[in-house]
PDB file of N, CA and C in Angstrom:
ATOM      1  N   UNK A   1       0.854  -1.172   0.000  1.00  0.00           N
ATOM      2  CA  UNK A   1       0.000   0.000   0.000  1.00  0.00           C
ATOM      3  C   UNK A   1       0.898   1.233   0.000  1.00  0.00           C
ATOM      4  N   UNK A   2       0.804   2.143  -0.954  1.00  0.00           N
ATOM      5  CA  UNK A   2       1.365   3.078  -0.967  1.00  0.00           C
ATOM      6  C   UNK A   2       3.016   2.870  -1.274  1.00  0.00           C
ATOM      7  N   UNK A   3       3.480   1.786  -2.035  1.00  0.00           N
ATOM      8  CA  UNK A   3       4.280   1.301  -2.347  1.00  0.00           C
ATOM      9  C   UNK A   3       4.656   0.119  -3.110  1.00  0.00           C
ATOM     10  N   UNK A   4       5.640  -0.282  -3.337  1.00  0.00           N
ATOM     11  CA  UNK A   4       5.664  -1.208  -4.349  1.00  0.00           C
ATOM     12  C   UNK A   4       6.733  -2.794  -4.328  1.00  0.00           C
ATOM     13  N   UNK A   5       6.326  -3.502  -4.640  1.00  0.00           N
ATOM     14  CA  UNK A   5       7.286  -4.445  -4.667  1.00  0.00           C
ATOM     15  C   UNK A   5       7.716  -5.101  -6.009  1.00  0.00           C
ATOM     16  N   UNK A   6       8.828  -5.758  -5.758  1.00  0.00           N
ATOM     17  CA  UNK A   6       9.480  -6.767  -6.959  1.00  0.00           C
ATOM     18  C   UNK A   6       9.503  -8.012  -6.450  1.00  0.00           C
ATOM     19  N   UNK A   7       9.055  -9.158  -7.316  1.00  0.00           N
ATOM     20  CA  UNK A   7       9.439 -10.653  -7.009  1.00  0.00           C
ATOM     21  C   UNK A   7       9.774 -10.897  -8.057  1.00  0.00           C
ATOM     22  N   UNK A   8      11.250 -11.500  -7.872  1.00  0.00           N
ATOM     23  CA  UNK A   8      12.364 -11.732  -8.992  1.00  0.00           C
ATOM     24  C   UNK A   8      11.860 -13.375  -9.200  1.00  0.00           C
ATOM     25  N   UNK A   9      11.480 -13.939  -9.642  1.00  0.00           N
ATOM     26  CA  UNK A   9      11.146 -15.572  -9.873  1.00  0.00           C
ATOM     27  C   UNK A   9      11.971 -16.062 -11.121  1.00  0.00           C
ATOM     28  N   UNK A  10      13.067 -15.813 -11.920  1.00  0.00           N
ATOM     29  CA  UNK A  10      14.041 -16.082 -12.547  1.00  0.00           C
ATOM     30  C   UNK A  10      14.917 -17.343 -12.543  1.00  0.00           C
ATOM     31  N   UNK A  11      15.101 -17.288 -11.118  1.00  0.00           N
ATOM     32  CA  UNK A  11      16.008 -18.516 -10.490  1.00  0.00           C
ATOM     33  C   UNK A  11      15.177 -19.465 -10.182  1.00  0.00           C
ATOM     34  N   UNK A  12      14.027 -19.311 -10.578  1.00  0.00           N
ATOM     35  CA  UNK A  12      12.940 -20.512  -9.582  1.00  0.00           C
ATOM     36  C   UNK A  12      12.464 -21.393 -10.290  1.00  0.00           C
ATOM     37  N   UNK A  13      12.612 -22.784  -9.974  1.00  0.00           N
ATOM     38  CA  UNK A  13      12.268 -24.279 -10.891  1.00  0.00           C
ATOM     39  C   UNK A  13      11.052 -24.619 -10.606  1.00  0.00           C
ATOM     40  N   UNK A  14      10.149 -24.544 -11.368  1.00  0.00           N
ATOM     41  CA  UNK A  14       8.932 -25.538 -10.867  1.00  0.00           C
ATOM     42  C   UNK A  14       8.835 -26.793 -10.873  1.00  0.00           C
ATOM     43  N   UNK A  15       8.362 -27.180 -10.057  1.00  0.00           N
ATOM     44  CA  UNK A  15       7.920 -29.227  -9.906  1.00  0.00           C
ATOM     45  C   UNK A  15       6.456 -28.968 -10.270  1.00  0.00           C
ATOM     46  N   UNK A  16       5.355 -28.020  -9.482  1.00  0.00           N
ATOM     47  CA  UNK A  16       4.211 -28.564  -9.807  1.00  0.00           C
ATOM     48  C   UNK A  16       3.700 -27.155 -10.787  1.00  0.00           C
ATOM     49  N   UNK A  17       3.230 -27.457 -11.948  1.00  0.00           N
ATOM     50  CA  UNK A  17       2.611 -26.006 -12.583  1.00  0.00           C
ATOM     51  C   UNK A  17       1.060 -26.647 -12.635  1.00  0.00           C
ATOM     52  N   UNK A  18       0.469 -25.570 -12.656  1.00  0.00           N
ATOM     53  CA  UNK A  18       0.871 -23.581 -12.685  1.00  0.00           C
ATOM     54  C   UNK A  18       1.258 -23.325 -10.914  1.00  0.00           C
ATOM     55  N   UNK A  19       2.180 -22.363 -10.959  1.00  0.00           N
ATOM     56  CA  UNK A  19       2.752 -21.909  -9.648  1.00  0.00           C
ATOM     57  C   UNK A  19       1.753 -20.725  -9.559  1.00  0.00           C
ATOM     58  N   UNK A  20       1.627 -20.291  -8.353  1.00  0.00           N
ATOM     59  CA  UNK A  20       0.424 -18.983  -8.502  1.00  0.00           C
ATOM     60  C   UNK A  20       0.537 -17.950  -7.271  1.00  0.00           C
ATOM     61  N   UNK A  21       0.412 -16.764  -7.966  1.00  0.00           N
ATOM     62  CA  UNK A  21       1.096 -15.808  -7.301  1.00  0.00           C
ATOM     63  C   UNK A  21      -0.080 -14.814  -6.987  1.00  0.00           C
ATOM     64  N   UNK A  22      -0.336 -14.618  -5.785  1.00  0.00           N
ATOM     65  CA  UNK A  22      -1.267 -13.485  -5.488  1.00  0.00           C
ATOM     66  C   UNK A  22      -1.183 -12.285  -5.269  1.00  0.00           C
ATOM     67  N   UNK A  23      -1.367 -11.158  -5.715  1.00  0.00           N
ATOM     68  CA  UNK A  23      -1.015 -10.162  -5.866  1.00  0.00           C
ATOM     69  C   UNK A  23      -2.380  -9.021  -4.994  1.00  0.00           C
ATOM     70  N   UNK A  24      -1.644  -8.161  -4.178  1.00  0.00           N
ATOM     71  CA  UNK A  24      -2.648  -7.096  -3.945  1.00  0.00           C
ATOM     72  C   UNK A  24      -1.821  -5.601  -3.844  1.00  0.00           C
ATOM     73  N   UNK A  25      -2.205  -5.161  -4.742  1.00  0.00           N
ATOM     74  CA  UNK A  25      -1.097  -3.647  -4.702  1.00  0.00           C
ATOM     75  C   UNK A  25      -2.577  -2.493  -4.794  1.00  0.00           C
ATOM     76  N   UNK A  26      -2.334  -1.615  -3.734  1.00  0.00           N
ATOM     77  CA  UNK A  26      -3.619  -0.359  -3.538  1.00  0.00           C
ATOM     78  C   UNK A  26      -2.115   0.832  -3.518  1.00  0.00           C
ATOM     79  N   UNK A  27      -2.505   1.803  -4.374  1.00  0.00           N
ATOM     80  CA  UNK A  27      -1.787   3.404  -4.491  1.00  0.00           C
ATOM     81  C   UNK A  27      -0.177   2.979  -4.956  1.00  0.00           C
ATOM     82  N   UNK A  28       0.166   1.755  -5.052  1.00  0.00           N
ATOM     83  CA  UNK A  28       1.408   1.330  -5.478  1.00  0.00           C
ATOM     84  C   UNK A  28       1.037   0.416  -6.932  1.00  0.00           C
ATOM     85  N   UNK A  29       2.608   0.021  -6.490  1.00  0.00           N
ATOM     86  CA  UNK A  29       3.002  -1.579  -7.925  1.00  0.00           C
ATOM     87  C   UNK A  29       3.691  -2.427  -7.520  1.00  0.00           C
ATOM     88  N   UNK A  30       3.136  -3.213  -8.023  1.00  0.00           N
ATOM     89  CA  UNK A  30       4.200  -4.851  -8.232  1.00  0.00           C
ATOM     90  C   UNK A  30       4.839  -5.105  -9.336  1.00  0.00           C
ATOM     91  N   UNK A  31       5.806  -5.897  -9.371  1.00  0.00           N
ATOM     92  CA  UNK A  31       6.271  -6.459 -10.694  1.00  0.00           C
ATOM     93  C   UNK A  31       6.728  -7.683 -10.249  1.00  0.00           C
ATOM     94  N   UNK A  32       6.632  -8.817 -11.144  1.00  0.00           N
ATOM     95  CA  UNK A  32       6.814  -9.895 -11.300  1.00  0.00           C
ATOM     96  C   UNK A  32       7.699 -10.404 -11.997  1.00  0.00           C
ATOM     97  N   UNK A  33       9.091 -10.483 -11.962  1.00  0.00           N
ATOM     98  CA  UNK A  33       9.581 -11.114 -12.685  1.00  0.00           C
ATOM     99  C   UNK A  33       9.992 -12.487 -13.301  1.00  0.00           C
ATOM    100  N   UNK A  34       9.732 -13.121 -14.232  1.00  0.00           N
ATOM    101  CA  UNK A  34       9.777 -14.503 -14.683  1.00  0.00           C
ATOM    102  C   UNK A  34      10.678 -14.920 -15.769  1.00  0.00           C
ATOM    103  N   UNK A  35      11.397 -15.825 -15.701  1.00  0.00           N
ATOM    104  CA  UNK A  35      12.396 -15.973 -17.064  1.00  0.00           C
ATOM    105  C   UNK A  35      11.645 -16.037 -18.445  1.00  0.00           C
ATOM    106  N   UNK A  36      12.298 -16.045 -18.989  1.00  0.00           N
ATOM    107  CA  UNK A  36      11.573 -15.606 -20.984  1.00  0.00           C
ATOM    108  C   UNK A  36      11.119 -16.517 -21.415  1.00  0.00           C
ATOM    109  N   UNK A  37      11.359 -17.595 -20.478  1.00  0.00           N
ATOM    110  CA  UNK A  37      10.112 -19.094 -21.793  1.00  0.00           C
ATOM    111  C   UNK A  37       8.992 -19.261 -20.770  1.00  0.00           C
ATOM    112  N   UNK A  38       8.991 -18.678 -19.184  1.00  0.00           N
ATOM    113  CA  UNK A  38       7.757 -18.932 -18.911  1.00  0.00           C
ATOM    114  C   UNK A  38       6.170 -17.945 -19.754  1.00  0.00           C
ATOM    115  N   UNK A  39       5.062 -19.165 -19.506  1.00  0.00           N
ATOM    116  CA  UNK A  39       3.678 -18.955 -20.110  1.00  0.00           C
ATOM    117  C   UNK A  39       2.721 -18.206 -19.188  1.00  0.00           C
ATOM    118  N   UNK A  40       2.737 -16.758 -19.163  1.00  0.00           N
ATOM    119  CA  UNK A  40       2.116 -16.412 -17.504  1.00  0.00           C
ATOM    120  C   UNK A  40       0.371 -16.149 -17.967  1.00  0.00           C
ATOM    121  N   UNK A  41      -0.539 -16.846 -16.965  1.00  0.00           N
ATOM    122  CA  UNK A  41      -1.888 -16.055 -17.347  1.00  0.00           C
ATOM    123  C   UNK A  41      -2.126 -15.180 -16.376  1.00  0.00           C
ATOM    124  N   UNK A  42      -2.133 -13.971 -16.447  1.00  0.00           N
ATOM    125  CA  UNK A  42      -3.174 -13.030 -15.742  1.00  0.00           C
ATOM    126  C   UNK A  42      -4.371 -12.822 -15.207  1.00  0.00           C
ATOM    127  N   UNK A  43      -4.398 -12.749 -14.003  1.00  0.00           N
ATOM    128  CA  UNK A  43      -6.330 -12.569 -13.754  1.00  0.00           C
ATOM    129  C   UNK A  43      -6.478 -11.828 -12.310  1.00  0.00           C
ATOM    130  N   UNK A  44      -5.621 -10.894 -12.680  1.00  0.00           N
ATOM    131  CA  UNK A  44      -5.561  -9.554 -11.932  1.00  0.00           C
ATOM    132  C   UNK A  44      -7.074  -8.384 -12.291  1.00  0.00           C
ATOM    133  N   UNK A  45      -7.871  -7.821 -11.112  1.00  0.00           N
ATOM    134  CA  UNK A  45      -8.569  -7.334 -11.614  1.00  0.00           C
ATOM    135  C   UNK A  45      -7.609  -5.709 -10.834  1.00  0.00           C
ATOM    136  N   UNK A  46      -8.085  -5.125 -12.106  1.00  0.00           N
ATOM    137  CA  UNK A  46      -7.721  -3.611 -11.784  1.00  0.00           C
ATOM    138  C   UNK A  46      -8.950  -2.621 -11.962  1.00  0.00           C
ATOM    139  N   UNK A  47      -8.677  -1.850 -11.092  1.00  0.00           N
ATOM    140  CA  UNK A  47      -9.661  -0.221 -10.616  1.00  0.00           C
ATOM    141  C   UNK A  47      -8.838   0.665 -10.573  1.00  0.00           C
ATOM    142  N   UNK A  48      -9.283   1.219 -11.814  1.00  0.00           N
ATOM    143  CA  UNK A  48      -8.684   2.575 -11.841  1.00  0.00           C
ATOM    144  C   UNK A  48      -7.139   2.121 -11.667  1.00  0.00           C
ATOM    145  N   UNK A  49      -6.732   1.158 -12.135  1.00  0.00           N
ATOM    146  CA  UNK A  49      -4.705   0.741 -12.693  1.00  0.00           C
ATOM    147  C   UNK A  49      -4.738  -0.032 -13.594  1.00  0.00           C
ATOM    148  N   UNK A  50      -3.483  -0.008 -13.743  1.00  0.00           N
ATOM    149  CA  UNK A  50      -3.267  -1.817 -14.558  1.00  0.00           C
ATOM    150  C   UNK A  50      -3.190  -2.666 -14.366  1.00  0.00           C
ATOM    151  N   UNK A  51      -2.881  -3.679 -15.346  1.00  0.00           N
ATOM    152  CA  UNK A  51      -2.487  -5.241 -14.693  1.00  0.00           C
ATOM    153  C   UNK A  51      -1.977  -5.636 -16.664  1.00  0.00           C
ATOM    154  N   UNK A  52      -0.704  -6.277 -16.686  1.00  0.00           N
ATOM    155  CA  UNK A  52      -0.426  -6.505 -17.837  1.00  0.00           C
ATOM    156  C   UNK A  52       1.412  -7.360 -17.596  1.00  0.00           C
ATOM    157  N   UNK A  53       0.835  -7.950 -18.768  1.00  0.00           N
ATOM    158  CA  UNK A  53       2.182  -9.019 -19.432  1.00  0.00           C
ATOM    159  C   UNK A  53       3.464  -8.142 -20.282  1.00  0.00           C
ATOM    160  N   UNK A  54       4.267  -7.140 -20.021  1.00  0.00           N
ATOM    161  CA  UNK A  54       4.839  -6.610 -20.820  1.00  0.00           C
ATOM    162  C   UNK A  54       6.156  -7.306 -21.463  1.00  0.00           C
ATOM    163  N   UNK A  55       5.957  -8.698 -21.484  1.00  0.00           N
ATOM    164  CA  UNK A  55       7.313  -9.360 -22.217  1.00  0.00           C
ATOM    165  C   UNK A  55       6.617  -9.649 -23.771  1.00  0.00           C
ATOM    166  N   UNK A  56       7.724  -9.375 -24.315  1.00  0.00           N
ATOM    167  CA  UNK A  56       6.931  -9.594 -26.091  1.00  0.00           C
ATOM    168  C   UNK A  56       6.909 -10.797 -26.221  1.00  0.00           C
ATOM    169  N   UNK A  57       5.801 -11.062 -27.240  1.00  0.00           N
ATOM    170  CA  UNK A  57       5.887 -12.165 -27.810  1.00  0.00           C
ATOM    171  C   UNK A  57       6.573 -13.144 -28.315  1.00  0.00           C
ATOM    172  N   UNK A  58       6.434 -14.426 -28.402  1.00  0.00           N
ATOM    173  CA  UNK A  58       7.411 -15.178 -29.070  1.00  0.00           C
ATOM    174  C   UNK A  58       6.780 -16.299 -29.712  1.00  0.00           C
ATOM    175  N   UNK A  59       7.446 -17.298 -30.913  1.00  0.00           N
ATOM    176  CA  UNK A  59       6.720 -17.568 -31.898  1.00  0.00           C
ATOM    177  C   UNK A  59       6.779 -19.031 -30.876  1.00  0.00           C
ATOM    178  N   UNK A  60       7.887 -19.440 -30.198  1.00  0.00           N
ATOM    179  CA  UNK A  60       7.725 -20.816 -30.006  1.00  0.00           C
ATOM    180  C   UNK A  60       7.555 -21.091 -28.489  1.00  0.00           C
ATOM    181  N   UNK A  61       6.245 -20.542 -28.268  1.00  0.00           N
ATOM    182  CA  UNK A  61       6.095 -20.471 -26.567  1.00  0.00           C
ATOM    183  C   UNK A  61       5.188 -21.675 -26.475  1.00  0.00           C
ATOM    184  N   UNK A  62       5.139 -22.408 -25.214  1.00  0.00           N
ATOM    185  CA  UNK A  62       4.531 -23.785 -25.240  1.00  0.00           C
ATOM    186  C   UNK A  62       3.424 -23.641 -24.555  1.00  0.00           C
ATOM    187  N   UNK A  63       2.437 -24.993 -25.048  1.00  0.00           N
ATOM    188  CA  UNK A  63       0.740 -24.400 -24.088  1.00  0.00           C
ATOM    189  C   UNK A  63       0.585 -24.245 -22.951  1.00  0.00           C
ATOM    190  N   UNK A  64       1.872 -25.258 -22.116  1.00  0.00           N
ATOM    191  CA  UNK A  64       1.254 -25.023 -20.811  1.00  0.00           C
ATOM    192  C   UNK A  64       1.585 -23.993 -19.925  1.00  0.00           C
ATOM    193  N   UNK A  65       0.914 -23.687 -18.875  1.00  0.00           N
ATOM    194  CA  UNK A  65       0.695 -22.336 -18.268  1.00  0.00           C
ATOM    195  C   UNK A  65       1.840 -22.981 -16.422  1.00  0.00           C
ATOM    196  N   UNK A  66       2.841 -21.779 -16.664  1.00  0.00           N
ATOM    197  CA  UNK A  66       3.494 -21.852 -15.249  1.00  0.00           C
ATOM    198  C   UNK A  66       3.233 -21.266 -14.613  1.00  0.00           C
ATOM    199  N   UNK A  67       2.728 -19.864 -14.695  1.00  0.00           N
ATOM    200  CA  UNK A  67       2.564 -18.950 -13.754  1.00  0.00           C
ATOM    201  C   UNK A  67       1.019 -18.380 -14.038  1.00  0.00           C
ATOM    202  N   UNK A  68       0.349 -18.456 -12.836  1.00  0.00           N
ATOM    203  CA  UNK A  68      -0.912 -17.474 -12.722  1.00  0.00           C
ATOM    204  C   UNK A  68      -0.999 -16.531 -12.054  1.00  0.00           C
ATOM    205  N   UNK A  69      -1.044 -15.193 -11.964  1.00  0.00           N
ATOM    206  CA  UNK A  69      -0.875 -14.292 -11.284  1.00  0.00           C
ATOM    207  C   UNK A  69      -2.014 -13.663 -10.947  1.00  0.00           C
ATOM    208  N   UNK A  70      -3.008 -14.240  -9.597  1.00  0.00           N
ATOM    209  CA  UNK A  70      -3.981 -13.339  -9.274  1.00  0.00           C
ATOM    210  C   UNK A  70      -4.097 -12.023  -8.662  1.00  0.00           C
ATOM    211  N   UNK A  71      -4.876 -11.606  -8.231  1.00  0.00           N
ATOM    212  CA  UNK A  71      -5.071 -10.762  -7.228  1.00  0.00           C
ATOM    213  C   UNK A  71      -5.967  -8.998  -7.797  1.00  0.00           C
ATOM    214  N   UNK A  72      -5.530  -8.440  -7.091  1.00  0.00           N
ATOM    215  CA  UNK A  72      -6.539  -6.999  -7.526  1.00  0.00           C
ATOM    216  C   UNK A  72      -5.716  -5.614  -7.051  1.00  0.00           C
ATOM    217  N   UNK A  73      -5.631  -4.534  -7.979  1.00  0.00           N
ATOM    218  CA  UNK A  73      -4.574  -3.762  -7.884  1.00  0.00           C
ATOM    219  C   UNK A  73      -6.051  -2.672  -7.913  1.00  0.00           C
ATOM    220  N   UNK A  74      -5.887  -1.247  -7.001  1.00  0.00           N
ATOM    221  CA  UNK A  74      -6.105  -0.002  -7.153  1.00  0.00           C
ATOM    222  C   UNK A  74      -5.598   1.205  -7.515  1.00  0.00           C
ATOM    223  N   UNK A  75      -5.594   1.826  -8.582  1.00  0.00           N
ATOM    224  CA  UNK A  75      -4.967   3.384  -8.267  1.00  0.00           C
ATOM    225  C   UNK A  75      -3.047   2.808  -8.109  1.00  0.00           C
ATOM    226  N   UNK A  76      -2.889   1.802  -8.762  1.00  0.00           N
ATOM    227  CA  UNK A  76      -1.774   1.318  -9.036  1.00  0.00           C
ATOM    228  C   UNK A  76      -1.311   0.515 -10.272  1.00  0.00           C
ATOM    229  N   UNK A  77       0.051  -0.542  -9.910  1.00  0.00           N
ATOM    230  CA  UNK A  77      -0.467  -1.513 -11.134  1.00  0.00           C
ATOM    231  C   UNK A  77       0.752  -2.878 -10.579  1.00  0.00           C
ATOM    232  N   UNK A  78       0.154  -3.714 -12.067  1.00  0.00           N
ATOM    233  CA  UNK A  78       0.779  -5.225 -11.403  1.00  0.00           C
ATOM    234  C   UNK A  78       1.472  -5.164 -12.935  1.00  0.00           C
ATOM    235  N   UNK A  79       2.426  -5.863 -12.893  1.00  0.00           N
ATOM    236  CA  UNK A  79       3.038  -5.914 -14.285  1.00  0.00           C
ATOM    237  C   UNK A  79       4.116  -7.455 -14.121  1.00  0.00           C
ATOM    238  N   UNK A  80       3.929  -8.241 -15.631  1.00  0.00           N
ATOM    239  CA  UNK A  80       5.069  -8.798 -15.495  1.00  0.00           C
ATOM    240  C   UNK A  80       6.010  -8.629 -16.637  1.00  0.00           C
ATOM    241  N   UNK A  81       7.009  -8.828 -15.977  1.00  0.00           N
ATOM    242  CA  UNK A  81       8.421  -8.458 -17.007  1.00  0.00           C
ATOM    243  C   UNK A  81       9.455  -9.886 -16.689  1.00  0.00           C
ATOM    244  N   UNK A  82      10.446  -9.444 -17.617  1.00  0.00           N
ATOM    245  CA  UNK A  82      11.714 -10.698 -18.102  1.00  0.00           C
ATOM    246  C   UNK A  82      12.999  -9.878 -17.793  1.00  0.00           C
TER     247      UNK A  82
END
């Protein structure tokens, strides 16, 4: 609240997917960081912020889903990056 955090998840191996990350950011941000071949789904609700995937696309990304990132952001935002 009124501030922001980073979770670096780069170094982190999964055994069981989807791994799932809950998110609550009010007047701040989060960011999420995940290495470049993970598949993240979003289902962040935002009021009045964001919530978004800002790693580009890629042609040979695979179906299954490692990361879910819930939760609900205000008057802030949730973002993931690489």
């Amino acid at each position: 609240m009124f501030g922001g955090a980073e979770l670096d998840l780069r170094d982190a191996e999964l055994t069981d997917r989807p791994a799932r990350v809950n998110v609550l950011a009010l007047f701040g941000g989060a960011e999420v960081v995940v290495p470049r071949d993970w598949n993240v789904k979003m289902d962040v609700l935002p009021i009045l912020a964001g919530a978004s995937d800002d790693r580009p696309r890629r042609e040979s990304e695979h179906d299954e889903i490692d990361l879910v990132v819930t939760g609900f952001t205000a008057f802030g935002g949730v973002s993931v990056t690489d």
